[in-house]
PDB file of N, CA and C in Angstrom:
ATOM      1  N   UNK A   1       4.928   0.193  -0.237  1.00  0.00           N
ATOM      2  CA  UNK A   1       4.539   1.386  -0.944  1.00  0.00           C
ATOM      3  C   UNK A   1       5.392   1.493  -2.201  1.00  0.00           C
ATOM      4  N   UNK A   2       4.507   1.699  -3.402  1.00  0.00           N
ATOM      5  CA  UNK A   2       5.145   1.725  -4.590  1.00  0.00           C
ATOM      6  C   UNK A   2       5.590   3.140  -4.812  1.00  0.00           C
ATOM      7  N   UNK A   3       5.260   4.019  -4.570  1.00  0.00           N
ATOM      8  CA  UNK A   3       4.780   5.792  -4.421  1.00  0.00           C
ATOM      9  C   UNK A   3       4.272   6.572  -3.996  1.00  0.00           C
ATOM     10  N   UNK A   4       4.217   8.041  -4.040  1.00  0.00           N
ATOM     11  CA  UNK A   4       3.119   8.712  -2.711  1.00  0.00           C
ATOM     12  C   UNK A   4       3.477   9.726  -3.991  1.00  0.00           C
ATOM     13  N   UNK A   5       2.487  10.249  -3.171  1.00  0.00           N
ATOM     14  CA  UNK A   5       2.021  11.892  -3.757  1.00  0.00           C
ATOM     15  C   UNK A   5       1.631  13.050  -3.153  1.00  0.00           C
ATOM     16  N   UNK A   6       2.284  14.147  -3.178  1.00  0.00           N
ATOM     17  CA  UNK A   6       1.610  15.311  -2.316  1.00  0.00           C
ATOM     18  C   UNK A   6       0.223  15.903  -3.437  1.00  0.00           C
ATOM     19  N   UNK A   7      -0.001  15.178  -3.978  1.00  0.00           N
ATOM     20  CA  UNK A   7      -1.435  15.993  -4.902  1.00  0.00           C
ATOM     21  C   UNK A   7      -2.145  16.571  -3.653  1.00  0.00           C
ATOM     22  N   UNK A   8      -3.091  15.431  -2.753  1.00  0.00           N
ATOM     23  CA  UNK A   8      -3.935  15.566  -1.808  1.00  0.00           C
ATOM     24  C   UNK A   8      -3.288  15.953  -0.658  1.00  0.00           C
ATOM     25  N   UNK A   9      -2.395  15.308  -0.202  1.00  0.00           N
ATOM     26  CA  UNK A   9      -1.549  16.042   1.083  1.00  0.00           C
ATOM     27  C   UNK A   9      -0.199  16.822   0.788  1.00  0.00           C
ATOM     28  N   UNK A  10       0.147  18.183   0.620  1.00  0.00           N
ATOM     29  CA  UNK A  10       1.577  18.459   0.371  1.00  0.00           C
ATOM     30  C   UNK A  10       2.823  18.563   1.502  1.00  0.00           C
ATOM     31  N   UNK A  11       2.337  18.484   2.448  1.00  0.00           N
ATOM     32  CA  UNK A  11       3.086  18.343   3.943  1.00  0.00           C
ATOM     33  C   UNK A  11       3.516  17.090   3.632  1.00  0.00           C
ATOM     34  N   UNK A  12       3.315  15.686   2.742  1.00  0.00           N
ATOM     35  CA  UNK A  12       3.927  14.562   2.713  1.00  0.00           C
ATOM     36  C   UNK A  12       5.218  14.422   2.470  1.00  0.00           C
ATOM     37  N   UNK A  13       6.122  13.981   2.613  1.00  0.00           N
ATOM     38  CA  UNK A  13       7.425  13.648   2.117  1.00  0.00           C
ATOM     39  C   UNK A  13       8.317  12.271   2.466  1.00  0.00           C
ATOM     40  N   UNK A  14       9.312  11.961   1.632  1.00  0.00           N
ATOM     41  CA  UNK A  14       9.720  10.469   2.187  1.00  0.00           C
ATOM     42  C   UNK A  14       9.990  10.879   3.566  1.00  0.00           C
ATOM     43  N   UNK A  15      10.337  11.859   4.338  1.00  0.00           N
ATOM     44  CA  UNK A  15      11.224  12.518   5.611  1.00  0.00           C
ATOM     45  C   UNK A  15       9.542  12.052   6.507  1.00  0.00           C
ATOM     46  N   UNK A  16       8.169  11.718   6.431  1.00  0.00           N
ATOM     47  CA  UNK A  16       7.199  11.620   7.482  1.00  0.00           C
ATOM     48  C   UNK A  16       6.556  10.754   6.850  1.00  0.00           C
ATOM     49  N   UNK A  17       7.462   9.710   6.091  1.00  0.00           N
ATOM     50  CA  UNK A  17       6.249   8.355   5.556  1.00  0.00           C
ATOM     51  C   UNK A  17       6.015   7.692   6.776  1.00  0.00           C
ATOM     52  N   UNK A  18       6.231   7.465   7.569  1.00  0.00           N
ATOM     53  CA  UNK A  18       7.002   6.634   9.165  1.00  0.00           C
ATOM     54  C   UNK A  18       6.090   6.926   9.786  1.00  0.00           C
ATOM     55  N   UNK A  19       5.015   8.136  10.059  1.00  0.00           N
ATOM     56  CA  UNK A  19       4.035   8.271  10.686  1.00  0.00           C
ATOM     57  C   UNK A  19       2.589   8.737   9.869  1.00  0.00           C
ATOM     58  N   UNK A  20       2.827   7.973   8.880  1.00  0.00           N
ATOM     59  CA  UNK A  20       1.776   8.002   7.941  1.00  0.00           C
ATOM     60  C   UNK A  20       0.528   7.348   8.443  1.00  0.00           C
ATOM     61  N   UNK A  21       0.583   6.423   9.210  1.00  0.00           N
ATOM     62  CA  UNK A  21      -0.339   5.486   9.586  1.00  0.00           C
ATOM     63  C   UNK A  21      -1.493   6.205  10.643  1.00  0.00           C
ATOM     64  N   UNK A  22      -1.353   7.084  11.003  1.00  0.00           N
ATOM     65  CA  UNK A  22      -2.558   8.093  12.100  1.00  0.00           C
ATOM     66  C   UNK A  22      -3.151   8.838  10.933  1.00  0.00           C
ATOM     67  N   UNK A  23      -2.721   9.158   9.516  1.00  0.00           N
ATOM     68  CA  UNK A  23      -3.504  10.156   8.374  1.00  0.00           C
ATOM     69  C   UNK A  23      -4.349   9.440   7.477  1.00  0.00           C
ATOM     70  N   UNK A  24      -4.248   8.211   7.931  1.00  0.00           N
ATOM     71  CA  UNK A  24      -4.771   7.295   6.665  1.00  0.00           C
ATOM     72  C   UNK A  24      -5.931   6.628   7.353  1.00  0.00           C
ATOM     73  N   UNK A  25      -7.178   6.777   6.375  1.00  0.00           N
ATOM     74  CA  UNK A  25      -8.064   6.101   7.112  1.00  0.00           C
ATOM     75  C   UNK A  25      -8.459   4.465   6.169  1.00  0.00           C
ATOM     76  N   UNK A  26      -8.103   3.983   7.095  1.00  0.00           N
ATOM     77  CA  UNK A  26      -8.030   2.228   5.919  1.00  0.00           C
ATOM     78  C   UNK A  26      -9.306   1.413   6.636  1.00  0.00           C
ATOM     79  N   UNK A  27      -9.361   0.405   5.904  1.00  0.00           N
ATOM     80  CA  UNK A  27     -10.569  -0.744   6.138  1.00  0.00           C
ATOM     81  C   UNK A  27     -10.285  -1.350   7.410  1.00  0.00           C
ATOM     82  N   UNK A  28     -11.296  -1.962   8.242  1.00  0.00           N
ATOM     83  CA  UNK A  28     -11.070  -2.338   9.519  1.00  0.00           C
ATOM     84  C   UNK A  28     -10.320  -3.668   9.161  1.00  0.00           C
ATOM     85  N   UNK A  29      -9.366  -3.913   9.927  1.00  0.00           N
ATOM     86  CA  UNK A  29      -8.312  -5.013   9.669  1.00  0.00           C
ATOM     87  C   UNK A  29      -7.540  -4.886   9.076  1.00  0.00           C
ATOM     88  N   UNK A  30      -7.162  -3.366   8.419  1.00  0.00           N
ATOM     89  CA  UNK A  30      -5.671  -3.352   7.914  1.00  0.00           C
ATOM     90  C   UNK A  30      -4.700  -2.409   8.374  1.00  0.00           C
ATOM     91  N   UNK A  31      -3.548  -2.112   8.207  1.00  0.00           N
ATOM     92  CA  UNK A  31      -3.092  -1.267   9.103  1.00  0.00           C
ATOM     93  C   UNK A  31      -1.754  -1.015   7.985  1.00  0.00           C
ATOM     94  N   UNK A  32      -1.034  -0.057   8.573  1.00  0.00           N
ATOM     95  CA  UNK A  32       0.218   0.541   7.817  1.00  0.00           C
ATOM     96  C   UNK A  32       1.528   0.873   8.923  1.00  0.00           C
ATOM     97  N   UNK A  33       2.542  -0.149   7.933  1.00  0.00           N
ATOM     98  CA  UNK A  33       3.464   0.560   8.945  1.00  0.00           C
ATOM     99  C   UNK A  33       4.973   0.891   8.282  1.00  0.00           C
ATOM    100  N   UNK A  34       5.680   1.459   8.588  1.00  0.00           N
ATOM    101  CA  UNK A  34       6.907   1.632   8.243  1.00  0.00           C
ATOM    102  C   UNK A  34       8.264   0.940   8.606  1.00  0.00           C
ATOM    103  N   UNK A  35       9.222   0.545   7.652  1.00  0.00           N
ATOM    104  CA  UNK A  35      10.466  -0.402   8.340  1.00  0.00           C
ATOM    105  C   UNK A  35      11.458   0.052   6.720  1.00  0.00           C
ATOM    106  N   UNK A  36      12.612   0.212   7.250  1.00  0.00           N
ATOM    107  CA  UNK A  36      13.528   0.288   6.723  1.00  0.00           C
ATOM    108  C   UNK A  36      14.375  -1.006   6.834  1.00  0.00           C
ATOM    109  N   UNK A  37      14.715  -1.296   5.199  1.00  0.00           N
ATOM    110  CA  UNK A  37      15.246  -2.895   4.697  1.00  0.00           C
ATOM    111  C   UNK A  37      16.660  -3.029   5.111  1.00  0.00           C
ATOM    112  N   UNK A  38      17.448  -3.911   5.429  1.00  0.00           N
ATOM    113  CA  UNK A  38      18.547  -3.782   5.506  1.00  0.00           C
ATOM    114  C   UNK A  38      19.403  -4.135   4.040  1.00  0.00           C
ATOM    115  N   UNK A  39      18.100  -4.981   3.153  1.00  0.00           N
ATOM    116  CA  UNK A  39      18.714  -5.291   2.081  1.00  0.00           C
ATOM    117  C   UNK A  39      17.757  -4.891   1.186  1.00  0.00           C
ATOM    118  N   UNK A  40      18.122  -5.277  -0.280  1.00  0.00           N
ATOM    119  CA  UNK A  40      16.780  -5.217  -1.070  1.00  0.00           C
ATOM    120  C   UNK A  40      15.762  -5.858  -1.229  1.00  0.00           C
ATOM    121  N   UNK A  41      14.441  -5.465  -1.861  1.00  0.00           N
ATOM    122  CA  UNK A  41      13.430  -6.349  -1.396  1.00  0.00           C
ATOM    123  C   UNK A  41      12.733  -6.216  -3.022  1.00  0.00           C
ATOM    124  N   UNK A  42      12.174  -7.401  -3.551  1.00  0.00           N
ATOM    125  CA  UNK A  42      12.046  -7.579  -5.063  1.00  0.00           C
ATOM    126  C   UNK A  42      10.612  -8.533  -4.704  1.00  0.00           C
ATOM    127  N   UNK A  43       9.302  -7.782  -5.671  1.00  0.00           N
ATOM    128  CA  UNK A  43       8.390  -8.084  -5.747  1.00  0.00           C
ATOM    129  C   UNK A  43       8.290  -8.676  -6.728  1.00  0.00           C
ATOM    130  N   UNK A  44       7.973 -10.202  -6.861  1.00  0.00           N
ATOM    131  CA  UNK A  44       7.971 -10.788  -7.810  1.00  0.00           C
ATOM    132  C   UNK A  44       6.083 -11.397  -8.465  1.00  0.00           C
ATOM    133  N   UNK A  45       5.612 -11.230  -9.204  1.00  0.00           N
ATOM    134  CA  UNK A  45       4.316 -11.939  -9.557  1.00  0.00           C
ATOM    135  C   UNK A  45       4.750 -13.135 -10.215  1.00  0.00           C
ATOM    136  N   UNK A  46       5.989 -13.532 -10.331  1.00  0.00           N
ATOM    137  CA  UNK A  46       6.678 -14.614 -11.439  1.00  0.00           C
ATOM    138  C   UNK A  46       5.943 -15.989 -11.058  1.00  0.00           C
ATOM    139  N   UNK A  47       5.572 -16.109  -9.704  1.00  0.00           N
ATOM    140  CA  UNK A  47       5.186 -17.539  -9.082  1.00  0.00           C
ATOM    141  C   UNK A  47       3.812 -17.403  -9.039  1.00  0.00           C
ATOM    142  N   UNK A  48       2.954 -16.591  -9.559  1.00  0.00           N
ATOM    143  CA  UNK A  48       1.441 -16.297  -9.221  1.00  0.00           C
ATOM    144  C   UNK A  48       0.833 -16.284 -10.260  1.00  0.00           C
ATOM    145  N   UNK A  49       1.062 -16.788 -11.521  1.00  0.00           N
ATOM    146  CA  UNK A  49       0.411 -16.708 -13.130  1.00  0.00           C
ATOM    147  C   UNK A  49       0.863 -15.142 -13.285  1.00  0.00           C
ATOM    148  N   UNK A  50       1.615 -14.449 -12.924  1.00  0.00           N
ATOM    149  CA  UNK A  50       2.532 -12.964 -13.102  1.00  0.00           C
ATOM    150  C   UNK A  50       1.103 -11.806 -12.479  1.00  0.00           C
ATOM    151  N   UNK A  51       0.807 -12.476 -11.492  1.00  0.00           N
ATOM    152  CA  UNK A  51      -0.673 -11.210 -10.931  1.00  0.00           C
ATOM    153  C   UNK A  51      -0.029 -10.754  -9.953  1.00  0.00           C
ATOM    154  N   UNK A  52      -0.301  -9.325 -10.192  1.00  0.00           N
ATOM    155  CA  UNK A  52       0.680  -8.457  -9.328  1.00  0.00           C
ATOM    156  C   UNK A  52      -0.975  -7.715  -8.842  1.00  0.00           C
ATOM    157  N   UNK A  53      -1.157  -6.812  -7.754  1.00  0.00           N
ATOM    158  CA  UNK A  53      -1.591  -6.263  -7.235  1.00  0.00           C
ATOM    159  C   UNK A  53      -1.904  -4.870  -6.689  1.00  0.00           C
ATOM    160  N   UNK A  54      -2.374  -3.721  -7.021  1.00  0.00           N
ATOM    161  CA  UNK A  54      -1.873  -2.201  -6.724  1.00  0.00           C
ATOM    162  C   UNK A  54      -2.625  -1.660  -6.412  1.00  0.00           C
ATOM    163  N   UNK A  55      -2.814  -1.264  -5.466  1.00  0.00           N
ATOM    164  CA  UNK A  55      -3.949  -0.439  -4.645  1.00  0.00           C
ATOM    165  C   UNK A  55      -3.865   1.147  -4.373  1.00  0.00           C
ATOM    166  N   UNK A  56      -4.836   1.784  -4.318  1.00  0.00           N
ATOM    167  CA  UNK A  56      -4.466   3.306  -3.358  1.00  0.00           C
ATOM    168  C   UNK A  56      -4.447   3.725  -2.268  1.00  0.00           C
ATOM    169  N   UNK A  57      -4.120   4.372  -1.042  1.00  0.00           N
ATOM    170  CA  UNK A  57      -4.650   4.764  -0.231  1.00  0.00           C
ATOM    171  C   UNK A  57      -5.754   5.858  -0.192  1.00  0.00           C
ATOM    172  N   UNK A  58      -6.224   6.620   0.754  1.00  0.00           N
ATOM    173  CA  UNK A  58      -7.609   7.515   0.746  1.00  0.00           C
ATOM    174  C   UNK A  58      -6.366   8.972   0.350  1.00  0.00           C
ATOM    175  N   UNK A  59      -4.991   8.971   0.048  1.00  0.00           N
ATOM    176  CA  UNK A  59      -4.240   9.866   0.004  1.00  0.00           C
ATOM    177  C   UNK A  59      -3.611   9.716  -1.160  1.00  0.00           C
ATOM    178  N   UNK A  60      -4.077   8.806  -2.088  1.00  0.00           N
ATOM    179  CA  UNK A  60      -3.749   8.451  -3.441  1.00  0.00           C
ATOM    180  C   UNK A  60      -2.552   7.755  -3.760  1.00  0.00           C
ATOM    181  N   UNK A  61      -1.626   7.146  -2.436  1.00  0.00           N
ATOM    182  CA  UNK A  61      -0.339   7.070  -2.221  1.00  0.00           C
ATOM    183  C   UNK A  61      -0.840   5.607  -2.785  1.00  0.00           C
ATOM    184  N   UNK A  62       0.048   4.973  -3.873  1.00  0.00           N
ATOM    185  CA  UNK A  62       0.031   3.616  -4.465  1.00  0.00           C
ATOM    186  C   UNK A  62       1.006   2.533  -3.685  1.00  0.00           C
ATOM    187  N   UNK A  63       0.753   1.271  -3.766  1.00  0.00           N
ATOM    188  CA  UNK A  63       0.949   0.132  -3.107  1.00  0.00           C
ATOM    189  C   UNK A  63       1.190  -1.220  -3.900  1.00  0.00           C
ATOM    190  N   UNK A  64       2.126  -2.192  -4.029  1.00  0.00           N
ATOM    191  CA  UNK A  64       2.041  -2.741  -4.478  1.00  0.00           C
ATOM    192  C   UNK A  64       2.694  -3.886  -4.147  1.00  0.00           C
ATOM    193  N   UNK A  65       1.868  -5.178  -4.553  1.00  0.00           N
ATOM    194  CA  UNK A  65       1.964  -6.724  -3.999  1.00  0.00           C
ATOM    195  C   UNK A  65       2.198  -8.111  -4.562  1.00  0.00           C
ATOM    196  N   UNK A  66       2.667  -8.790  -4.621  1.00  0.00           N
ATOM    197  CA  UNK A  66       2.399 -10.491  -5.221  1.00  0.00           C
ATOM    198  C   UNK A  66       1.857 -11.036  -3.953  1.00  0.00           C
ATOM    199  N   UNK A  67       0.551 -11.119  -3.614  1.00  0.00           N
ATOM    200  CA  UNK A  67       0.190 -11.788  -2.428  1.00  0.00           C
ATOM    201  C   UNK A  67      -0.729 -13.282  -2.570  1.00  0.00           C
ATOM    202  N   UNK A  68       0.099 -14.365  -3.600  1.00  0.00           N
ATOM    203  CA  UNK A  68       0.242 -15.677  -3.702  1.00  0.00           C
ATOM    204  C   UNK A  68      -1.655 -15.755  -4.357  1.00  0.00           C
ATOM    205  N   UNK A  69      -1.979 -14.755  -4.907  1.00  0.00           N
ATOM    206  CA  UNK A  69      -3.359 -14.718  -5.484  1.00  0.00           C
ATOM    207  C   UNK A  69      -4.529 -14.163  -4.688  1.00  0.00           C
ATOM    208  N   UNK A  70      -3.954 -13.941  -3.700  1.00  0.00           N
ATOM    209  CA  UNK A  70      -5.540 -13.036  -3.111  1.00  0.00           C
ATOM    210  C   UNK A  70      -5.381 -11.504  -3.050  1.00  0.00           C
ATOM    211  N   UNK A  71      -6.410 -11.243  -4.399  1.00  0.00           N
ATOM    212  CA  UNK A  71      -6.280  -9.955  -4.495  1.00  0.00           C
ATOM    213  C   UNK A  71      -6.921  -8.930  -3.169  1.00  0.00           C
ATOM    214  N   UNK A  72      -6.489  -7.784  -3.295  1.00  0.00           N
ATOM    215  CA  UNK A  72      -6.712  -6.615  -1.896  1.00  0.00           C
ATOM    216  C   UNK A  72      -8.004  -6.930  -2.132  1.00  0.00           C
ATOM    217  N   UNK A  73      -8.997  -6.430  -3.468  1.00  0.00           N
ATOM    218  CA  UNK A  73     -10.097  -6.325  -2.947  1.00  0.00           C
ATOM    219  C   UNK A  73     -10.895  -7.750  -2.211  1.00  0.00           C
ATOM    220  N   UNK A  74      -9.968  -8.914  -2.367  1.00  0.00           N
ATOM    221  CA  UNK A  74     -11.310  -9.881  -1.738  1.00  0.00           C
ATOM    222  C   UNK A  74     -11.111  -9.348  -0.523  1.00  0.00           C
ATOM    223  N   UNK A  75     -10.140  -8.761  -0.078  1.00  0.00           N
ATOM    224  CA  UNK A  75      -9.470  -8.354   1.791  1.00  0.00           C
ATOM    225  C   UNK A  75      -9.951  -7.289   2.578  1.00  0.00           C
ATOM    226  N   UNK A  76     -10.851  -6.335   1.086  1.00  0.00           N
ATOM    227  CA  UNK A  76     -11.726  -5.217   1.572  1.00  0.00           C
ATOM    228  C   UNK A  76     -12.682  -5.185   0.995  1.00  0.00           C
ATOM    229  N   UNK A  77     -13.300  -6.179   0.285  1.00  0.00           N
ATOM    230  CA  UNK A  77     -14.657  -6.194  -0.109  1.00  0.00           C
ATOM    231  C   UNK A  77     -15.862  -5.314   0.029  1.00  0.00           C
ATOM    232  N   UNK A  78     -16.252  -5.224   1.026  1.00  0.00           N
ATOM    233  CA  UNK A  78     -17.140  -4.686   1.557  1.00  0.00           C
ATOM    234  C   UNK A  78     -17.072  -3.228   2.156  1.00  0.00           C
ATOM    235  N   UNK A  79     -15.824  -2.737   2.099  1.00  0.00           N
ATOM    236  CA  UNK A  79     -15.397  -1.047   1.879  1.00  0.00           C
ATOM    237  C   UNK A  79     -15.606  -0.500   0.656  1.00  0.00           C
ATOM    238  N   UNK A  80     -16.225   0.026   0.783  1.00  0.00           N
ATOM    239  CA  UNK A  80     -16.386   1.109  -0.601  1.00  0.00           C
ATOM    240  C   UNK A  80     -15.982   1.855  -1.033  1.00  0.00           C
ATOM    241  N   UNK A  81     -14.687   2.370  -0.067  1.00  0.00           N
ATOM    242  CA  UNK A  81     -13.643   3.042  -0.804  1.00  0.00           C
ATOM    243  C   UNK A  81     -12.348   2.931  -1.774  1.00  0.00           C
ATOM    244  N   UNK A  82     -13.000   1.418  -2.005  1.00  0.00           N
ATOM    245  CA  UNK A  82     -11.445   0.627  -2.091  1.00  0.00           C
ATOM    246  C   UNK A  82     -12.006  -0.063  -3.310  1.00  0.00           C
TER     247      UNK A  82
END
C-alpha cells in the first residue's frame, strides 16, 4: 500500500489497516493482507524498463508495484472495477 484515504471510509486509519481485508471487495484471486517489515522495503521499476504499477482499491486506497512486467490489469482483466 502506497496510501489510503478516509474520503470514502472515515473510520480508516493506519491504527485498522490490519483488518482491512473483510471491507474490501477485490477480484476473485486476490486477497489483502497486512505485515509489518522488520526492515525497509524499496520498490524498484529500475530492472523492468522503469514500469512501475498503481492500482486502487473499491476504497480508493492506492497500491503500488514493480511486478517484473505483468501489469494488475492483465491479473484482473475481466473485473470491471479495476
Amino acid at each position: 500500500m502506497q496510501s489510503f484515504t478516509q474520503h470514502w471510509d472515515p473510520s480508516l486509519s493506519e491504527h485498522n489497516l490490519a483488518h482491512l481485508a473483510s471491507r474490501l471487495n477485490l477480484p476473485d484471486g486476490w486477497g489483502f493482507r497486512a505485515q509489518i517489515l522488520d526492515e525497509d522495503m524499496e520498490v524498484s521499476s529500475a530492472m523492468h524498463d522503469n514500469l512501475a504499477h498503481v492500482l486502487q482499491d473499491d476504497l480508493h486506497n492506492v497500491y503500488q508495484g514493480s511486478d517484473a512486467g505483468r501489469a494488475f490489469g492483465q491479473l484482473c482483466r475481466d473485473y470491471e472495477r479495476w
